[in-house]
C-alpha atoms as a PDB file:
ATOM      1  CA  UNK A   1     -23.324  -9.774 -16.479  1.00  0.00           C
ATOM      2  CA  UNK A   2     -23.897 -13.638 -16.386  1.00  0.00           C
ATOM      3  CA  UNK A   3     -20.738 -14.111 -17.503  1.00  0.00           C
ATOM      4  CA  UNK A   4     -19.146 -12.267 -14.502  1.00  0.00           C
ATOM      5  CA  UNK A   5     -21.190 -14.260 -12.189  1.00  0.00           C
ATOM      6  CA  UNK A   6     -19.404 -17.519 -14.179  1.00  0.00           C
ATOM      7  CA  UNK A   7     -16.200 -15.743 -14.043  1.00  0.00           C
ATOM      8  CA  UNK A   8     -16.417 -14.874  -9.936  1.00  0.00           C
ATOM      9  CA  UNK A   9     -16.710 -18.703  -9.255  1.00  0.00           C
ATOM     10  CA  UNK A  10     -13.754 -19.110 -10.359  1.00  0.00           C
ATOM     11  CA  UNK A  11     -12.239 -17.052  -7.927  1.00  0.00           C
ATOM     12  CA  UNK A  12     -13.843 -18.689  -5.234  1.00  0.00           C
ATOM     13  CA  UNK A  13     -12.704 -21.697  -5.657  1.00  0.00           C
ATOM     14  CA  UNK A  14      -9.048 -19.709  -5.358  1.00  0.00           C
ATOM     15  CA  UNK A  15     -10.813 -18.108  -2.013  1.00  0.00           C
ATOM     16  CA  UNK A  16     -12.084 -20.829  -0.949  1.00  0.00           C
ATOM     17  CA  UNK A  17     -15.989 -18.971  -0.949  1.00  0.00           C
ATOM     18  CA  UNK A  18     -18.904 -19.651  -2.763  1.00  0.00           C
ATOM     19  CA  UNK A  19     -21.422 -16.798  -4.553  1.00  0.00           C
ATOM     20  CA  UNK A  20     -24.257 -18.412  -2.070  1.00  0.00           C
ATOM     21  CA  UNK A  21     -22.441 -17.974   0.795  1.00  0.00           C
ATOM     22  CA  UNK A  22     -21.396 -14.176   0.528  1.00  0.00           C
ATOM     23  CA  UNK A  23     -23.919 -12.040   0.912  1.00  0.00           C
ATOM     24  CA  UNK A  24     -23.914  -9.184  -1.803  1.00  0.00           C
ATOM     25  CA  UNK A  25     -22.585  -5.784  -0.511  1.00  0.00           C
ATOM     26  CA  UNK A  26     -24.138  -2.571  -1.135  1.00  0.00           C
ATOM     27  CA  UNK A  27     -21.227  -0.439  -0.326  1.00  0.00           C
ATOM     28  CA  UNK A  28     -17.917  -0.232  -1.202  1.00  0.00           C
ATOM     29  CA  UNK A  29     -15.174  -0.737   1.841  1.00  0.00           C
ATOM     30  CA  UNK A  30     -12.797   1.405   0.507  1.00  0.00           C
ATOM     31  CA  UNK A  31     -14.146   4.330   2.032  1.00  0.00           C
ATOM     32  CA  UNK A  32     -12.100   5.884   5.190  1.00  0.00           C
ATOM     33  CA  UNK A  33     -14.029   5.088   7.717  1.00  0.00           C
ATOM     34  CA  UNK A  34     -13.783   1.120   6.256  1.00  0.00           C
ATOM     35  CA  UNK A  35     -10.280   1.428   5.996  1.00  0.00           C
ATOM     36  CA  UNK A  36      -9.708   2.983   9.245  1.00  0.00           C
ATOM     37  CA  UNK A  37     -11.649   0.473  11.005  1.00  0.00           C
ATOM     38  CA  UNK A  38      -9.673  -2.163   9.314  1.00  0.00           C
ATOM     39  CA  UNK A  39      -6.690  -0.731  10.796  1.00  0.00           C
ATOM     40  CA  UNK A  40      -7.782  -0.057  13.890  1.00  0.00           C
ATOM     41  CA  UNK A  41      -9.574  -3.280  14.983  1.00  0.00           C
ATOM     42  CA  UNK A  42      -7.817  -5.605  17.295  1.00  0.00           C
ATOM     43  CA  UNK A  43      -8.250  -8.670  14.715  1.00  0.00           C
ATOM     44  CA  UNK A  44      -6.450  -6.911  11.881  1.00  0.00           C
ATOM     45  CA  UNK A  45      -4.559  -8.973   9.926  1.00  0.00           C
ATOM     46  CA  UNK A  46      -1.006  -8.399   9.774  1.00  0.00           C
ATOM     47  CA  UNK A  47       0.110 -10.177   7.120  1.00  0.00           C
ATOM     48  CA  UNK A  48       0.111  -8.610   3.653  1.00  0.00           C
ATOM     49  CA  UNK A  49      -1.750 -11.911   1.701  1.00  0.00           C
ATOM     50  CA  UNK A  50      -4.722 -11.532   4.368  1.00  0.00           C
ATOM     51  CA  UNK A  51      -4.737  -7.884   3.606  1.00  0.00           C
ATOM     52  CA  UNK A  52      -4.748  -8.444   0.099  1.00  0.00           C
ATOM     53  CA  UNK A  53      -6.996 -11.143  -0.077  1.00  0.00           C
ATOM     54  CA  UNK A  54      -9.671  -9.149   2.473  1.00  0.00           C
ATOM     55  CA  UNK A  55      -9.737  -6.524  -0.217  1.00  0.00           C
ATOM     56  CA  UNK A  56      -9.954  -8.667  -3.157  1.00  0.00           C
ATOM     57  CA  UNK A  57     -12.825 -10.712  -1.024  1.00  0.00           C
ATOM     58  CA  UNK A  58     -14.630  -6.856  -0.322  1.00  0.00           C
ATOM     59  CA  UNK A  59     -14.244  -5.893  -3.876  1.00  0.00           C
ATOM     60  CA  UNK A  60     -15.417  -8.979  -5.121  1.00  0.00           C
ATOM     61  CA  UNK A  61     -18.758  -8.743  -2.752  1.00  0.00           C
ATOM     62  CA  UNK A  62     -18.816  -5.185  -3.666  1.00  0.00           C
ATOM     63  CA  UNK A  63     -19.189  -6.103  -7.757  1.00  0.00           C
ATOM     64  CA  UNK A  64     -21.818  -8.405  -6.759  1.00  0.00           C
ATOM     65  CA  UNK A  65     -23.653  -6.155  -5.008  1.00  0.00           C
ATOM     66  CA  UNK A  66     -23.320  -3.721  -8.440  1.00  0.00           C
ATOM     67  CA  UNK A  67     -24.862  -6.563 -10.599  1.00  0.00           C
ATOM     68  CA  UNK A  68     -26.956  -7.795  -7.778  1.00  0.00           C
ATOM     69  CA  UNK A  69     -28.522  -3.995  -7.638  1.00  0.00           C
ATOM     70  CA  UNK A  70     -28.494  -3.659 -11.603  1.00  0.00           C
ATOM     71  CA  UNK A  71     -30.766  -6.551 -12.204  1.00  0.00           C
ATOM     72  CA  UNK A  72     -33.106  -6.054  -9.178  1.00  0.00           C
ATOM     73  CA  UNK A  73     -33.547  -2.649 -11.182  1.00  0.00           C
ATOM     74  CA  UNK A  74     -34.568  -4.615 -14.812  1.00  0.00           C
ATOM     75  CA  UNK A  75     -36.591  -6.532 -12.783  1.00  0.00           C
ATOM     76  CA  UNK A  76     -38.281  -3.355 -11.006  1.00  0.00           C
ATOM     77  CA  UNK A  77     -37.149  -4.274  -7.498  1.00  0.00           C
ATOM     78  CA  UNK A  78     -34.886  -1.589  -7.135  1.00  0.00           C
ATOM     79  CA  UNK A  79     -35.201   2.280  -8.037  1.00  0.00           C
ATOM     80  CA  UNK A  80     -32.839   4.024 -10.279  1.00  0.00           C
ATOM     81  CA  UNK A  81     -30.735   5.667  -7.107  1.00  0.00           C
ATOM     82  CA  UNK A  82     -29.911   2.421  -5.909  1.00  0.00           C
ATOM     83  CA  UNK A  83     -28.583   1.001  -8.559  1.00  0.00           C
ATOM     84  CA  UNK A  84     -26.610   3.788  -9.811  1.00  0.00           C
ATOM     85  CA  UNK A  85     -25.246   3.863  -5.854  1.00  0.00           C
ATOM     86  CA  UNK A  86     -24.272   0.020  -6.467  1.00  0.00           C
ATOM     87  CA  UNK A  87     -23.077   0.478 -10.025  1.00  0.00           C
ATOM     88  CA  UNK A  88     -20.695   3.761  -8.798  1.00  0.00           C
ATOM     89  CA  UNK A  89     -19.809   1.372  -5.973  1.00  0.00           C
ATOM     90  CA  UNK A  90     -18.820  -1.364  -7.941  1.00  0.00           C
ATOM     91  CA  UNK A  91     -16.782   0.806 -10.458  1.00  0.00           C
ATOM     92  CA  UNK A  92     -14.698   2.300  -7.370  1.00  0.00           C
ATOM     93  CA  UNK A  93     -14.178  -1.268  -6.015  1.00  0.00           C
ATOM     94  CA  UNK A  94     -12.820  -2.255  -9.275  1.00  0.00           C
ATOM     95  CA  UNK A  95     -10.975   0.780  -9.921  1.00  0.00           C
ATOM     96  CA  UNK A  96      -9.262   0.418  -7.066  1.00  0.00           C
ATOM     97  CA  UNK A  97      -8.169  -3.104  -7.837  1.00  0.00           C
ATOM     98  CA  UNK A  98      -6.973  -2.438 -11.113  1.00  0.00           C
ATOM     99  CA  UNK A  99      -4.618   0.411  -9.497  1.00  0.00           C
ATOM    100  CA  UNK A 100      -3.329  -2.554  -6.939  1.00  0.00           C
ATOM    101  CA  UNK A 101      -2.449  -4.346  -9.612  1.00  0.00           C
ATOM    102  CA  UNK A 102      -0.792  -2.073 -11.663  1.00  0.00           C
ATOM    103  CA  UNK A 103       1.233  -1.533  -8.650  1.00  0.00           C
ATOM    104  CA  UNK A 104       1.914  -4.679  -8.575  1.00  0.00           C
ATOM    105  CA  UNK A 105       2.974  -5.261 -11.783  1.00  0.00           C
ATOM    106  CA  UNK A 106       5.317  -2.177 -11.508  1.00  0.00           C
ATOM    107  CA  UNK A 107       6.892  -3.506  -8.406  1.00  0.00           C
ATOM    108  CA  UNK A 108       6.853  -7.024 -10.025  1.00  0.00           C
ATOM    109  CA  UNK A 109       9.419  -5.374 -12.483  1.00  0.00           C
ATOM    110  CA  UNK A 110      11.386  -3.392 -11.222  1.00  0.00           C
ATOM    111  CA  UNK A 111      12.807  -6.177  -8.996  1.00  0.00           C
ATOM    112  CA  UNK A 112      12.867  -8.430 -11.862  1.00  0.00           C
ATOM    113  CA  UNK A 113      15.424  -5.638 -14.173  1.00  0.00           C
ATOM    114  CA  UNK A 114      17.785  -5.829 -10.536  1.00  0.00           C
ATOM    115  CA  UNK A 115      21.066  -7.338 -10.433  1.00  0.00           C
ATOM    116  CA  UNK A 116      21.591 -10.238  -8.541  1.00  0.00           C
END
């Protein structure tokens, strides 16, 4: 797990966030109600990158939260439910990224094999 934690700083330095200044999420926002208050709010973004980069930013908090949860349980902070509700979190968050990305790969080439 400490090497995650290593691993995560390096994506905020792409997101411009630090791991002190999120604070760890116990929930995944994937769920429908997250997703339809995403798209419902008047500050949505429209642009795709802010889209995509609010969902890598909620997954991200999301897998904290998992690891977060997991080692307030070693430590006896934290009873079994809640970390297996953080851990099941975290594996949907991730999940779900790794199906973005395959999508993007796929779409990634399948313009690259078109004619120009």
């Amino acid at each position: 797990m400490i090497e995650a934690l290593t691993s995560l700083a390096a994506f905020d330095k792409v997101a411009g966030t630090s791991f002190a200044e999120t604070a760890p999420a116990q929930k995944a926002v994937f769920s429908p109600a997250a997703v339809a208050g995403i798209a419902g709010s008047a500050a949505a973004p429209t642009d795709f990158g802010d889209v995509m980069a609010q969902v890598a930013a909620s997954a991200r908090d999301a897998l904290r939260g998992g690891e977060a949860t997991a080692i307030a349980g070693i430590q006896g902070r934290a009873t079994a439910q809640q970390v297996v509700e953080a851990v099941m979190s975290a594996e949907q968050s991730l999940q779900t990224v790794v199906a973005i990305r395959d999508k993007v790969v796929a779409a990634y080439l399948e313009l690259s094999r078109m004619p120009i």
